[in-house]
PDB file of N, CA and C in Angstrom:
ATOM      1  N   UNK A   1       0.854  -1.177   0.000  1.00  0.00           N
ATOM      2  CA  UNK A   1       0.000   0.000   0.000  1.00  0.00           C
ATOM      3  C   UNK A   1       0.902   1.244   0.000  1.00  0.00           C
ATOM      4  N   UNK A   2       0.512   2.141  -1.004  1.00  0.00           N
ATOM      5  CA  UNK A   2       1.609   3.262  -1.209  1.00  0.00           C
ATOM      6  C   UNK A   2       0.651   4.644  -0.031  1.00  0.00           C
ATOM      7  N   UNK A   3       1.868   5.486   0.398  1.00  0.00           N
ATOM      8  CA  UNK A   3       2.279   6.389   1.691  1.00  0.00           C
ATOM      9  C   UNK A   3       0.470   7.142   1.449  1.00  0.00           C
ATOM     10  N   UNK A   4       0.103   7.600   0.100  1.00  0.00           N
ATOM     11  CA  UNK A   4      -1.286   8.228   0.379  1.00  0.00           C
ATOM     12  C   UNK A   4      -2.295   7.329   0.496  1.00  0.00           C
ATOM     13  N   UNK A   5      -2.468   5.846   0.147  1.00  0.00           N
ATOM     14  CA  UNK A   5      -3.522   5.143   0.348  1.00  0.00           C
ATOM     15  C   UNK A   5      -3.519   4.849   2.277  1.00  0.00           C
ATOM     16  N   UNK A   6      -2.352   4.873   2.224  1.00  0.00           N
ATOM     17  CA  UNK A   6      -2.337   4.511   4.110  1.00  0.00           C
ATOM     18  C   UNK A   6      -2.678   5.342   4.926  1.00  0.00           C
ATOM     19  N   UNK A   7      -2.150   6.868   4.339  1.00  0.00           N
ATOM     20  CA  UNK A   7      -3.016   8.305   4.719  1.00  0.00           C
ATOM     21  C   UNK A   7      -4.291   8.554   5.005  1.00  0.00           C
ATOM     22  N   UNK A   8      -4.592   8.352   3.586  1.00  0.00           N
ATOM     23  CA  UNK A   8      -6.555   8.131   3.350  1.00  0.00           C
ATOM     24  C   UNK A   8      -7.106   7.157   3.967  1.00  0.00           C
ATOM     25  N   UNK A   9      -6.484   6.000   4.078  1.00  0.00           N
ATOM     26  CA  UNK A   9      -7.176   4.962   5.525  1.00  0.00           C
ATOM     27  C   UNK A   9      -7.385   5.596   6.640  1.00  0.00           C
ATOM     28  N   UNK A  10      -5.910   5.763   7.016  1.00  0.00           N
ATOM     29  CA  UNK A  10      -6.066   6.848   8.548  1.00  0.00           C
ATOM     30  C   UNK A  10      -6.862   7.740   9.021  1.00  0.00           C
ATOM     31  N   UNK A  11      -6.898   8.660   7.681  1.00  0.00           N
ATOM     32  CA  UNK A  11      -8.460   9.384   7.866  1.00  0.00           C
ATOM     33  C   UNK A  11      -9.586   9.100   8.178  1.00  0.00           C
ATOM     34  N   UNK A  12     -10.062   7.944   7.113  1.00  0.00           N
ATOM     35  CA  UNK A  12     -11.628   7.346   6.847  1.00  0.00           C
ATOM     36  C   UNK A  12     -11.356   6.609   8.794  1.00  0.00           C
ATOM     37  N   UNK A  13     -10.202   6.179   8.855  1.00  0.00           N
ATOM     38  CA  UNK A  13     -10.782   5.602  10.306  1.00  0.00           C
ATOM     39  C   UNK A  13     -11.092   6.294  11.731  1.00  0.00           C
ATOM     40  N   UNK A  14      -9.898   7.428  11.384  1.00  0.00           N
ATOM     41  CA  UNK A  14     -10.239   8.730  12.813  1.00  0.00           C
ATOM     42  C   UNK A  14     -11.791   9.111  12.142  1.00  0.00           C
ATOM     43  N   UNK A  15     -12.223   9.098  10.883  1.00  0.00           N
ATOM     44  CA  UNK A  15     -13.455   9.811  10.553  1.00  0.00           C
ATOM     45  C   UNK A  15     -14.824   8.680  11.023  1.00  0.00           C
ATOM     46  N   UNK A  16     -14.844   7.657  11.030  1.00  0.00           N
ATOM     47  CA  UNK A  16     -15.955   6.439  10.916  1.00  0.00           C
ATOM     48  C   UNK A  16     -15.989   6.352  12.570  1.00  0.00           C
ATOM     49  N   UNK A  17     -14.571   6.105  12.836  1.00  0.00           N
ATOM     50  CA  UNK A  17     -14.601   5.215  14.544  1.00  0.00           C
ATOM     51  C   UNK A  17     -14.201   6.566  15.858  1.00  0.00           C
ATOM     52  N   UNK A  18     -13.868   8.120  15.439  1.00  0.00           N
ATOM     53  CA  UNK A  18     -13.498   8.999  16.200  1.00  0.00           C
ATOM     54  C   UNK A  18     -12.472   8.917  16.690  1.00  0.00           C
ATOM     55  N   UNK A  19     -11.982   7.266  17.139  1.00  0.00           N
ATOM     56  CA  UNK A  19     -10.866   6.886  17.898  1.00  0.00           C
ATOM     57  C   UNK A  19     -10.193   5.745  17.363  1.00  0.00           C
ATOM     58  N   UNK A  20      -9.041   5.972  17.149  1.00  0.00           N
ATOM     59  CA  UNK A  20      -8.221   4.355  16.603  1.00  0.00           C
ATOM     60  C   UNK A  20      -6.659   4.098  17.597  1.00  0.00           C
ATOM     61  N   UNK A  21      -6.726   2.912  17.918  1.00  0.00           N
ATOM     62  CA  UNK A  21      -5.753   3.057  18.895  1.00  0.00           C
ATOM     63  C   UNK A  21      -4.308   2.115  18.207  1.00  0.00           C
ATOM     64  N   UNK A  22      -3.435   2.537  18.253  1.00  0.00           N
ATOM     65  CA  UNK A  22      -2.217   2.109  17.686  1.00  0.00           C
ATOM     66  C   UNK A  22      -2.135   0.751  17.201  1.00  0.00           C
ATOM     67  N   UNK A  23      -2.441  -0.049  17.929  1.00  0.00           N
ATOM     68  CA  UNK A  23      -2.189  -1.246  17.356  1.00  0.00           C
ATOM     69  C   UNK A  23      -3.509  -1.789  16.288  1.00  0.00           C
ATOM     70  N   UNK A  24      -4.716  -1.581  16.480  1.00  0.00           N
ATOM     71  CA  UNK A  24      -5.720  -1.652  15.175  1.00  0.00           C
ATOM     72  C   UNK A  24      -5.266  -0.998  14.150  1.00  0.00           C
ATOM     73  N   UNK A  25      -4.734  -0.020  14.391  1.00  0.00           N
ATOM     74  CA  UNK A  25      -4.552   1.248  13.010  1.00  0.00           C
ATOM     75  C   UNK A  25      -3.254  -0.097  12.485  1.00  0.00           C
ATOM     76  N   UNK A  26      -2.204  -0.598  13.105  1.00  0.00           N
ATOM     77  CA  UNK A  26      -1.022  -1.490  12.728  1.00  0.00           C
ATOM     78  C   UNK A  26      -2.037  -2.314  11.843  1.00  0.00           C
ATOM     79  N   UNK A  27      -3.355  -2.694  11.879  1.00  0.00           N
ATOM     80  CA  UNK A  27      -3.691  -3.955  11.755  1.00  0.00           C
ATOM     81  C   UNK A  27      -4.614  -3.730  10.442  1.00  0.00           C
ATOM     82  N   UNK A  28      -5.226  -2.655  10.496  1.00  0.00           N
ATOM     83  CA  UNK A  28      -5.948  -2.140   9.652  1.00  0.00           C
ATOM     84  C   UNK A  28      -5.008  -1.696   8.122  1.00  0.00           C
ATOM     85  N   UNK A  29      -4.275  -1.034   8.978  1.00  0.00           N
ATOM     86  CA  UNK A  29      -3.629  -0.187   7.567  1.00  0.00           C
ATOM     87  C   UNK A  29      -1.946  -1.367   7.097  1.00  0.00           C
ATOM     88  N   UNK A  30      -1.844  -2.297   7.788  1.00  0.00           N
ATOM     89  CA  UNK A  30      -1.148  -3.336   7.613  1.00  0.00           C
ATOM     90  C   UNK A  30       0.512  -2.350   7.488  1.00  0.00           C
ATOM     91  N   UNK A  31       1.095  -2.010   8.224  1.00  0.00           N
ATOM     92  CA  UNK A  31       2.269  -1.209   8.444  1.00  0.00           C
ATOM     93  C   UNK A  31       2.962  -1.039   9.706  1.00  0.00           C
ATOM     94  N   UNK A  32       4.238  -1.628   9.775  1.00  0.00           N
ATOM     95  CA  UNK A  32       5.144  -1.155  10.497  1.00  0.00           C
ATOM     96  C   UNK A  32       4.768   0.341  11.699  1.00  0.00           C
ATOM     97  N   UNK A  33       5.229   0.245  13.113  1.00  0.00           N
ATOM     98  CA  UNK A  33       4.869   0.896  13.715  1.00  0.00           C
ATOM     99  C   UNK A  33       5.784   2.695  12.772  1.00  0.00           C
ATOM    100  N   UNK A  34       6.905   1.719  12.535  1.00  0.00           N
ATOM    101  CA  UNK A  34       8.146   3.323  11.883  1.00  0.00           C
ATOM    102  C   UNK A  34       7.264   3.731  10.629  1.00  0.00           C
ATOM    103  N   UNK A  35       6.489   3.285   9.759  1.00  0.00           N
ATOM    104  CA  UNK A  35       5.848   3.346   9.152  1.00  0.00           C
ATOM    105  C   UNK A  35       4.899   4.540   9.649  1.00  0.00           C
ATOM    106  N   UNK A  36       3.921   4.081  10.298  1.00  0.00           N
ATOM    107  CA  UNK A  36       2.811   4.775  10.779  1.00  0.00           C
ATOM    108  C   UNK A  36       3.227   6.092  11.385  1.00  0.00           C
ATOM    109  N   UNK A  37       4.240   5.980  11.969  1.00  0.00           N
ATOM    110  CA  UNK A  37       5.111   7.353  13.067  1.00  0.00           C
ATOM    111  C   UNK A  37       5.004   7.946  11.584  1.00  0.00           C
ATOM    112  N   UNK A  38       5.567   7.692  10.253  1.00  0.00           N
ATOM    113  CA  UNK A  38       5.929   8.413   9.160  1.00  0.00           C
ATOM    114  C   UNK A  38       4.769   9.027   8.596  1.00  0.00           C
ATOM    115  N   UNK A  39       3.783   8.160   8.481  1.00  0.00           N
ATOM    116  CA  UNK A  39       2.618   7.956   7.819  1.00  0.00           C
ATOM    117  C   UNK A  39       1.783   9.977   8.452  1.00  0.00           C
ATOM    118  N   UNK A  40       1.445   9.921   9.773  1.00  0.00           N
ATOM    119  CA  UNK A  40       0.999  10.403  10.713  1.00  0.00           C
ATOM    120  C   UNK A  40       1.905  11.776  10.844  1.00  0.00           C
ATOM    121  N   UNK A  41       3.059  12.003  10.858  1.00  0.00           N
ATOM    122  CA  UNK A  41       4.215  13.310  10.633  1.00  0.00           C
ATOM    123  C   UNK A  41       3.866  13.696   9.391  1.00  0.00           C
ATOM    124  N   UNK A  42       3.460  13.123   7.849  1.00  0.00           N
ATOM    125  CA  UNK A  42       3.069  13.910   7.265  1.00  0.00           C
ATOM    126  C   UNK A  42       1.921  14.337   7.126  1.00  0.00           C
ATOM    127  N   UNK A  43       0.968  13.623   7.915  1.00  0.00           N
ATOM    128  CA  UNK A  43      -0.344  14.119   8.341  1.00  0.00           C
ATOM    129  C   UNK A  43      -0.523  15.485   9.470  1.00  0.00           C
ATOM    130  N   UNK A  44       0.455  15.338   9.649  1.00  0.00           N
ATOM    131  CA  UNK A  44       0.516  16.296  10.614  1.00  0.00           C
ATOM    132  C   UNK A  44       1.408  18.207   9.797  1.00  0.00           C
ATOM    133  N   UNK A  45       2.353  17.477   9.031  1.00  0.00           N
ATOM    134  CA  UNK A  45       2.582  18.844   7.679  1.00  0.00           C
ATOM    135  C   UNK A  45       2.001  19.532   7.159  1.00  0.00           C
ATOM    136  N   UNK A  46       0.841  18.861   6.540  1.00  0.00           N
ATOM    137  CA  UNK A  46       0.125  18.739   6.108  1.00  0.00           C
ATOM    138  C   UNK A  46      -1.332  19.434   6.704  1.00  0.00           C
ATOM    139  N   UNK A  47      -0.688  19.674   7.642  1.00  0.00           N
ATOM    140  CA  UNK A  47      -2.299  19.914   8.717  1.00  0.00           C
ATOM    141  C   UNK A  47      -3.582  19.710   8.610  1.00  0.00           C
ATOM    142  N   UNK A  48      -3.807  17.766   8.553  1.00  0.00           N
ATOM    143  CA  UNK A  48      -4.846  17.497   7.969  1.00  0.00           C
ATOM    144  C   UNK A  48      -4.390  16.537   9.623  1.00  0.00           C
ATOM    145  N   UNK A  49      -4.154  16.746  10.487  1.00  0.00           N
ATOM    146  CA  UNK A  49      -4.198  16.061  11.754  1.00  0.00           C
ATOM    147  C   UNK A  49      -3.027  16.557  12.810  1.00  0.00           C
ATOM    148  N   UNK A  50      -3.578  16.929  14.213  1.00  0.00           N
ATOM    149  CA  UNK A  50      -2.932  17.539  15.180  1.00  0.00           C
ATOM    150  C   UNK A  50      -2.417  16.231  15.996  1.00  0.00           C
ATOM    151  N   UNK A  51      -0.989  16.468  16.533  1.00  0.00           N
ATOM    152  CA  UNK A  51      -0.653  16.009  17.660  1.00  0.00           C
ATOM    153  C   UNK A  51      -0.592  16.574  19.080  1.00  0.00           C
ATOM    154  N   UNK A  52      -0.901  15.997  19.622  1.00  0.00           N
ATOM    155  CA  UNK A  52      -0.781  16.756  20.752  1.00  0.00           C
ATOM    156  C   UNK A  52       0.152  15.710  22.096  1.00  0.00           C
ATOM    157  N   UNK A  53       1.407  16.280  22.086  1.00  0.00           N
ATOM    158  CA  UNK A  53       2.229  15.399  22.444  1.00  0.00           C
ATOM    159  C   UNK A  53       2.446  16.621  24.320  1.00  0.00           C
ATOM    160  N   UNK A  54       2.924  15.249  25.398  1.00  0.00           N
ATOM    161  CA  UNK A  54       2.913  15.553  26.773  1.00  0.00           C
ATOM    162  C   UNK A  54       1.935  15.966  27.439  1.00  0.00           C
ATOM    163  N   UNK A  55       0.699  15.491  27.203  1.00  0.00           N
ATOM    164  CA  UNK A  55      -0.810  15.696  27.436  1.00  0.00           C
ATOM    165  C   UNK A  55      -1.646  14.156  27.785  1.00  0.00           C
ATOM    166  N   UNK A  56      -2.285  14.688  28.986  1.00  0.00           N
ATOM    167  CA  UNK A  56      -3.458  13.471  29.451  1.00  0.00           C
ATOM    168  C   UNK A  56      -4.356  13.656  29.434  1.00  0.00           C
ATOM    169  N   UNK A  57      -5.053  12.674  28.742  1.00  0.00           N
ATOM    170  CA  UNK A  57      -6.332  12.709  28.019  1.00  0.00           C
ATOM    171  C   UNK A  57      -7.388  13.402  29.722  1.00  0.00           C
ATOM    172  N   UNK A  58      -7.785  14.138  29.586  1.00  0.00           N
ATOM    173  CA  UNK A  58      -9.076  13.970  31.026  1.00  0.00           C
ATOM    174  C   UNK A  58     -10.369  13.914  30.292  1.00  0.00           C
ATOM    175  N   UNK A  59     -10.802  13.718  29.709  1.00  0.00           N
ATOM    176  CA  UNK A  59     -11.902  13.205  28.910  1.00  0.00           C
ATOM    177  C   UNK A  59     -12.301  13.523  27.563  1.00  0.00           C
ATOM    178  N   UNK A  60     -13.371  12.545  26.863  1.00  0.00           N
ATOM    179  CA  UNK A  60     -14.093  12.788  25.988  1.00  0.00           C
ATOM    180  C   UNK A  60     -14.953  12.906  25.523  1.00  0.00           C
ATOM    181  N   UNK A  61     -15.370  14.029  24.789  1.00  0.00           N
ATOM    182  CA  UNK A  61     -16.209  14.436  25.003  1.00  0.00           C
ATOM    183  C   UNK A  61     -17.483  14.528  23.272  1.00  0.00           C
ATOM    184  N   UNK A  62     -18.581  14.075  23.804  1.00  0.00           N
ATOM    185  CA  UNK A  62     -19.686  13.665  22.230  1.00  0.00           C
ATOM    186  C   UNK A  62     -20.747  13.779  22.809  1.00  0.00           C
ATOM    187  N   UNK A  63     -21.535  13.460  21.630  1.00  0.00           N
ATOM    188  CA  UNK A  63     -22.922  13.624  21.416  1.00  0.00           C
ATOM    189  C   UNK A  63     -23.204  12.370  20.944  1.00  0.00           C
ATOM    190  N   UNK A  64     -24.825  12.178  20.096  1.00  0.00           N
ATOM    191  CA  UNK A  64     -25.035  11.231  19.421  1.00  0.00           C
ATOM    192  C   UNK A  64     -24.014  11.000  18.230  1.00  0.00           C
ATOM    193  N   UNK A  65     -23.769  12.164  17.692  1.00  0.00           N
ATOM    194  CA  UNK A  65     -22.760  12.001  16.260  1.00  0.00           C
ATOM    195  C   UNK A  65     -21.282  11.551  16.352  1.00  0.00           C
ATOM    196  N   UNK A  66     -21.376  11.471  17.628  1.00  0.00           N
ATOM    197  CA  UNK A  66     -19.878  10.598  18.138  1.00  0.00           C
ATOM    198  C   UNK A  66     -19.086  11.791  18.743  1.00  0.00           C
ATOM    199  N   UNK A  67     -17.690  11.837  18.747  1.00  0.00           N
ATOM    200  CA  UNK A  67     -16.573  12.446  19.756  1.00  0.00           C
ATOM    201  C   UNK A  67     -16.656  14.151  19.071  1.00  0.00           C
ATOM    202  N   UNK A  68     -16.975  14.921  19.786  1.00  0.00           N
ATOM    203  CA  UNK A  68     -17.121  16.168  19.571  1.00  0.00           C
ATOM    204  C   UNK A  68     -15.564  16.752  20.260  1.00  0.00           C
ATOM    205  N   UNK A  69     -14.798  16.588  20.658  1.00  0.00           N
ATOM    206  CA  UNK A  69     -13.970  17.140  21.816  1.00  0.00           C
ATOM    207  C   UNK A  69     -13.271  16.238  22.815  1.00  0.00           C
ATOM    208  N   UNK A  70     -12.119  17.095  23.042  1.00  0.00           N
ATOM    209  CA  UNK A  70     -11.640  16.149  24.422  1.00  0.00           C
ATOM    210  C   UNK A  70     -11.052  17.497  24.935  1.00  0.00           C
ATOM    211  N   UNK A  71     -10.859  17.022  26.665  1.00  0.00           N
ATOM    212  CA  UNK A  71      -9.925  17.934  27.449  1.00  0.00           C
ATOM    213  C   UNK A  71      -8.696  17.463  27.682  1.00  0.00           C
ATOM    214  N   UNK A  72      -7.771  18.247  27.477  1.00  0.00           N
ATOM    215  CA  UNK A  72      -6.061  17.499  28.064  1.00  0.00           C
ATOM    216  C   UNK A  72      -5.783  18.285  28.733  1.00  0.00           C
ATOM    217  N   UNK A  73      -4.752  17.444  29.775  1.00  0.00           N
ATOM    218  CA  UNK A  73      -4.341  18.430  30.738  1.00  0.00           C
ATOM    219  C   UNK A  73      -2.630  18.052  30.407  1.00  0.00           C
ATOM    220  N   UNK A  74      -1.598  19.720  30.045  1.00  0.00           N
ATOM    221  CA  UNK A  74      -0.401  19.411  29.790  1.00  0.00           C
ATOM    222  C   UNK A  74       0.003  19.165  31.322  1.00  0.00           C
ATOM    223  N   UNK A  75       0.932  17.912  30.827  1.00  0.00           N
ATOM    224  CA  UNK A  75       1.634  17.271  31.855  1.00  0.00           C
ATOM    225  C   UNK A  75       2.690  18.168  32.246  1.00  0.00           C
ATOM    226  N   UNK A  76       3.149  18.653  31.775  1.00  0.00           N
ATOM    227  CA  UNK A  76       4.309  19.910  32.624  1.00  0.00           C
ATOM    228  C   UNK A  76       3.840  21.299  33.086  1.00  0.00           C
ATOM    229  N   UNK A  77       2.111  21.686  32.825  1.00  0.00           N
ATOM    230  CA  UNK A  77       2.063  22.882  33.249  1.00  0.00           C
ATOM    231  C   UNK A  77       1.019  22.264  34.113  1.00  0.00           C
ATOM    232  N   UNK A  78      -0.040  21.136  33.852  1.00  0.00           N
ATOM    233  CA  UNK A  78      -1.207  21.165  34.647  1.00  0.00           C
ATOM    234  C   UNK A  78      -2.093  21.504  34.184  1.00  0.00           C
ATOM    235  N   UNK A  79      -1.808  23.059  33.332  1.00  0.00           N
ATOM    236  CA  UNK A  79      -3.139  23.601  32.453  1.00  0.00           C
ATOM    237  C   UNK A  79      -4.302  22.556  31.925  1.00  0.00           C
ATOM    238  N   UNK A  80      -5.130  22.640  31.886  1.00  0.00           N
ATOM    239  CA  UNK A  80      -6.250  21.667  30.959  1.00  0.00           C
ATOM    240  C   UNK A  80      -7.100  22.635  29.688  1.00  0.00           C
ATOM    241  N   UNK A  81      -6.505  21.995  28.726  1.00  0.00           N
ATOM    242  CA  UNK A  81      -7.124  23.039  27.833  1.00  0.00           C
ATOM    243  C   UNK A  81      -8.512  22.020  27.083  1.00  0.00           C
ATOM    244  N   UNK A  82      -9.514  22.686  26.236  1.00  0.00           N
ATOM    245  CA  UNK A  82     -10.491  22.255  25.610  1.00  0.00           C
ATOM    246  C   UNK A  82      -9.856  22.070  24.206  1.00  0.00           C
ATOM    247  N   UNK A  83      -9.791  21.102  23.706  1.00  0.00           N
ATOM    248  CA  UNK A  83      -9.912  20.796  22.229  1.00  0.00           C
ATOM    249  C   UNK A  83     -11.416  20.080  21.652  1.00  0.00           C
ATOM    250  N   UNK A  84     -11.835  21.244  20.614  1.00  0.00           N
ATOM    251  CA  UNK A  84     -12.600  20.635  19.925  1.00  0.00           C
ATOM    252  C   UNK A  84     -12.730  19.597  18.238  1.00  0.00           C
ATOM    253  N   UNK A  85     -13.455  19.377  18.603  1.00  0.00           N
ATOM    254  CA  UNK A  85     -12.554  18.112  17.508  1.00  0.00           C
ATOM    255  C   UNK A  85     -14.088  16.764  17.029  1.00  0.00           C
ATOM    256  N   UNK A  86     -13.468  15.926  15.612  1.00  0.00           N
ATOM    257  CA  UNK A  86     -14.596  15.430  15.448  1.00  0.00           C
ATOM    258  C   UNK A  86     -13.742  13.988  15.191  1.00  0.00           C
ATOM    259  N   UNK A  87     -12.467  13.817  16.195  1.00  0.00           N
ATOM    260  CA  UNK A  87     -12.238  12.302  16.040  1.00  0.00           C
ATOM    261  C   UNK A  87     -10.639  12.499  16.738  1.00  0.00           C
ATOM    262  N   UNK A  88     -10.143  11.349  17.405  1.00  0.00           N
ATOM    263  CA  UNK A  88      -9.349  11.810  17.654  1.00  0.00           C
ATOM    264  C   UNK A  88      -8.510   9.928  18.024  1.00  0.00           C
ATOM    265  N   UNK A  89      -6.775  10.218  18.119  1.00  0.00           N
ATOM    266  CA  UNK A  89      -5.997   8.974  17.801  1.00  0.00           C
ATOM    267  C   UNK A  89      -5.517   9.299  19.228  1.00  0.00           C
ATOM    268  N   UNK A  90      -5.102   8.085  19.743  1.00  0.00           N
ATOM    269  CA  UNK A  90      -4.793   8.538  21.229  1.00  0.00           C
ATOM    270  C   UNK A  90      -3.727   7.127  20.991  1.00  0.00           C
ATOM    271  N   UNK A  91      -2.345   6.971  21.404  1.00  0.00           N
ATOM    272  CA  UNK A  91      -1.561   6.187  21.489  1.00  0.00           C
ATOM    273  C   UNK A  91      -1.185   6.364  22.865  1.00  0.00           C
ATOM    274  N   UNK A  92      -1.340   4.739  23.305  1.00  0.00           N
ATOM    275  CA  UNK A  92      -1.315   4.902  24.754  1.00  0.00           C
ATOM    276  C   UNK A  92      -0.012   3.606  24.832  1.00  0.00           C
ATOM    277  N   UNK A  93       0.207   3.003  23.783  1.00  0.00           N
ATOM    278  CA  UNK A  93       1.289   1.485  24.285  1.00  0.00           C
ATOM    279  C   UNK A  93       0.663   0.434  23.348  1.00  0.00           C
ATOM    280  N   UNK A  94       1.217  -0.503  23.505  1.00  0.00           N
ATOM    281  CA  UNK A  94       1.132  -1.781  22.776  1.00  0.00           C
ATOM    282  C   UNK A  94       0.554  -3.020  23.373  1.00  0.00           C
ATOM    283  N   UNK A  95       0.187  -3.081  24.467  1.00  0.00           N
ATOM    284  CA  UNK A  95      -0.463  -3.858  25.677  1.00  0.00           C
ATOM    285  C   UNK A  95      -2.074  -3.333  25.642  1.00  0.00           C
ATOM    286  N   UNK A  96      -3.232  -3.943  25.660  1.00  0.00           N
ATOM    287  CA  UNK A  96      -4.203  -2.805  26.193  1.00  0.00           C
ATOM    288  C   UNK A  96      -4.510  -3.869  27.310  1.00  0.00           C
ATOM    289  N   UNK A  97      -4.894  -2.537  28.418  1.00  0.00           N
ATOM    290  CA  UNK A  97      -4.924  -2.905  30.306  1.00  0.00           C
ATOM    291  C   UNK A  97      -6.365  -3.099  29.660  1.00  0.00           C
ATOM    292  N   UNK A  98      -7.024  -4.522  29.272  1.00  0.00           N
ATOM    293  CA  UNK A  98      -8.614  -4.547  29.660  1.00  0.00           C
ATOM    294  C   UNK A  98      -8.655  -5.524  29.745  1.00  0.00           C
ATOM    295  N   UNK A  99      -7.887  -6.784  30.592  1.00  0.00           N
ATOM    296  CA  UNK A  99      -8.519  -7.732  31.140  1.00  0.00           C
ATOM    297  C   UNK A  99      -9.103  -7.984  31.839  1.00  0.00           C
ATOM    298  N   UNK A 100     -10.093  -6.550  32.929  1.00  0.00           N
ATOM    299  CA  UNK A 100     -11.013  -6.533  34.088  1.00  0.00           C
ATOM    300  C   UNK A 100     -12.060  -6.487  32.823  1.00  0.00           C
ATOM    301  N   UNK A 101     -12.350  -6.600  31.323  1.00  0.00           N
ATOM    302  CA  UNK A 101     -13.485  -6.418  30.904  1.00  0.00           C
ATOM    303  C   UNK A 101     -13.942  -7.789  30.325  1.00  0.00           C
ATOM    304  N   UNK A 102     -12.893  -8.772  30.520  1.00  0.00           N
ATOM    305  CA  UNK A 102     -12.791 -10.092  29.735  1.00  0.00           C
ATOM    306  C   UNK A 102     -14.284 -10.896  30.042  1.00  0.00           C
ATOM    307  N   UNK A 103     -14.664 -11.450  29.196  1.00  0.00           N
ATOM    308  CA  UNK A 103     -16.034 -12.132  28.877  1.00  0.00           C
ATOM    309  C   UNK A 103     -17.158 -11.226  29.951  1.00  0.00           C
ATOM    310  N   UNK A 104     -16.872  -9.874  29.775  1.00  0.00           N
ATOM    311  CA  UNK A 104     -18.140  -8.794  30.275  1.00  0.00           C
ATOM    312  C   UNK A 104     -18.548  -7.895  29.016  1.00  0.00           C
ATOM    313  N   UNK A 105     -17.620  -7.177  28.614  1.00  0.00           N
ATOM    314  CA  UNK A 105     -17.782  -6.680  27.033  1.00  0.00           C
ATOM    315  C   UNK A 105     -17.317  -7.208  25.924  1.00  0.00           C
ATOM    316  N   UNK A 106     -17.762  -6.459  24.625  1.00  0.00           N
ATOM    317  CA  UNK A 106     -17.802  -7.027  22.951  1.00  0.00           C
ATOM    318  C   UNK A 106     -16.318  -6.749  23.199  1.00  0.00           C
ATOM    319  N   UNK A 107     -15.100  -8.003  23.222  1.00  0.00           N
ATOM    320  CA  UNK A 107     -14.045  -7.681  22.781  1.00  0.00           C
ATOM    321  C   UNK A 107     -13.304  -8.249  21.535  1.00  0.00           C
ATOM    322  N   UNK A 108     -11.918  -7.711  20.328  1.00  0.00           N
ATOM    323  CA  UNK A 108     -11.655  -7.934  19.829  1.00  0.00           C
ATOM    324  C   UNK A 108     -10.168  -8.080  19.459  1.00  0.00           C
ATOM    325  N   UNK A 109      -9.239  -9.017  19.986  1.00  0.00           N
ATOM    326  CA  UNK A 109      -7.763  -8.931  19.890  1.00  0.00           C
ATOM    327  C   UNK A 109      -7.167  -8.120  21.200  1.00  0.00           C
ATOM    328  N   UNK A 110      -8.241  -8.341  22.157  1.00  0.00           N
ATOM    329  CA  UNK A 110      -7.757  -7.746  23.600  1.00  0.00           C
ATOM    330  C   UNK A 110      -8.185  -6.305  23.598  1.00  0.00           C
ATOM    331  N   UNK A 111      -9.175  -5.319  22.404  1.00  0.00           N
ATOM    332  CA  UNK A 111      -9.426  -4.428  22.631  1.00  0.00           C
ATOM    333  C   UNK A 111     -11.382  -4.371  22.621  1.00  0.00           C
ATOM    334  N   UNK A 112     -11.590  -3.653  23.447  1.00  0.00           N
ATOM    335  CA  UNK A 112     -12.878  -3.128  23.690  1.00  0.00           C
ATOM    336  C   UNK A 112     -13.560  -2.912  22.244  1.00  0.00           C
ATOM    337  N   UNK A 113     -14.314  -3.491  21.438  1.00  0.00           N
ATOM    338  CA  UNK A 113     -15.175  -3.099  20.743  1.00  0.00           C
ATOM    339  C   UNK A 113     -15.849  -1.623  20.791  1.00  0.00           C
ATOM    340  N   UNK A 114     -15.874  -0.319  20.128  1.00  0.00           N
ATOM    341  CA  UNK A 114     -16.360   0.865  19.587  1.00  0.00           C
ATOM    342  C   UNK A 114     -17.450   0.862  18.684  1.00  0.00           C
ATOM    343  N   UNK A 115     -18.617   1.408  18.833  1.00  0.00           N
ATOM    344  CA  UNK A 115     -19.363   1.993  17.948  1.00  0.00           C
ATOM    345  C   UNK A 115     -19.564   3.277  17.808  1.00  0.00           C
ATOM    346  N   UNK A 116     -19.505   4.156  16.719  1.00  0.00           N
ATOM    347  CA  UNK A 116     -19.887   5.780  16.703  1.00  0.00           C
ATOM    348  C   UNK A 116     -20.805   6.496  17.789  1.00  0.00           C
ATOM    349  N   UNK A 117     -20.657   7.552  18.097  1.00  0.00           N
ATOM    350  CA  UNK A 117     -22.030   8.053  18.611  1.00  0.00           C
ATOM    351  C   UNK A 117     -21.764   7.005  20.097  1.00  0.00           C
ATOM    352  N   UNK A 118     -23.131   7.501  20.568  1.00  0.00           N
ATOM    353  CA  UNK A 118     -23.302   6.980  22.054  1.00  0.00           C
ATOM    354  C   UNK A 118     -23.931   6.350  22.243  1.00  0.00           C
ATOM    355  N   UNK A 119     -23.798   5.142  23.047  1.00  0.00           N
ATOM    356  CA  UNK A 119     -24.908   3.473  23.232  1.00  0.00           C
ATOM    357  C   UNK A 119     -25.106   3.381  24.364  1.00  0.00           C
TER     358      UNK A 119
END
């Protein structure tokens, strides 16, 4: 898959699911993590996608139409600022911590099943 078809995936998936977490996006868009770091920096040139790096997520925030926003709070000032927003990539590690959800929720490859919007 050539550098803009993997682009345009990336999109359609922050656009469909609001949220894609590192290792689906690996799985989806079938690419190397150095890949994706690449993939995502020119998405970011490009300013067709923000990073927002040394920041914790403190929530997110939607409607029915799915993720409207999140708040971060920078980790070196404390500040919590509002970002508004209509999807957003959150890389947290390569492990996901949800084995307190095991045979309680829809799971898939150790991650929590997502649907758009709010259920």
């Amino acid at each position: 898959m050539h550098a803009a078809e993997r682009e345009t995936l990336i999109l359609r998936l922050l656009s469909d699911r609001g949220f894609v977490g590192f290792q689906e996006l690996e799985r989806q868009v079938a690419a190397s993590p150095a890949t994706l770091r690449r993939d995502l920096g020119r998405l970011v040139e490009a300013g067709r996608i923000e990073l927002k790096c040394f920041r914790t997520l403190e929530e997110v925030v939607g409607d029915d139409s799915g993720v409207t926003g999140v708040r971060l709070r920078n980790a070196q000032s404390g500040e919590i600022e509002a970002l508004g927003l209509q999807g957003c990539f959150i890389a947290i590690g390569h492990h996901p911590n949800t084995d307190l959800f095991k045979d309680q929720l829809d799971m898939r490859d150790g991650y929590v099943v997502t649907r758009a919007g709010l259920q």
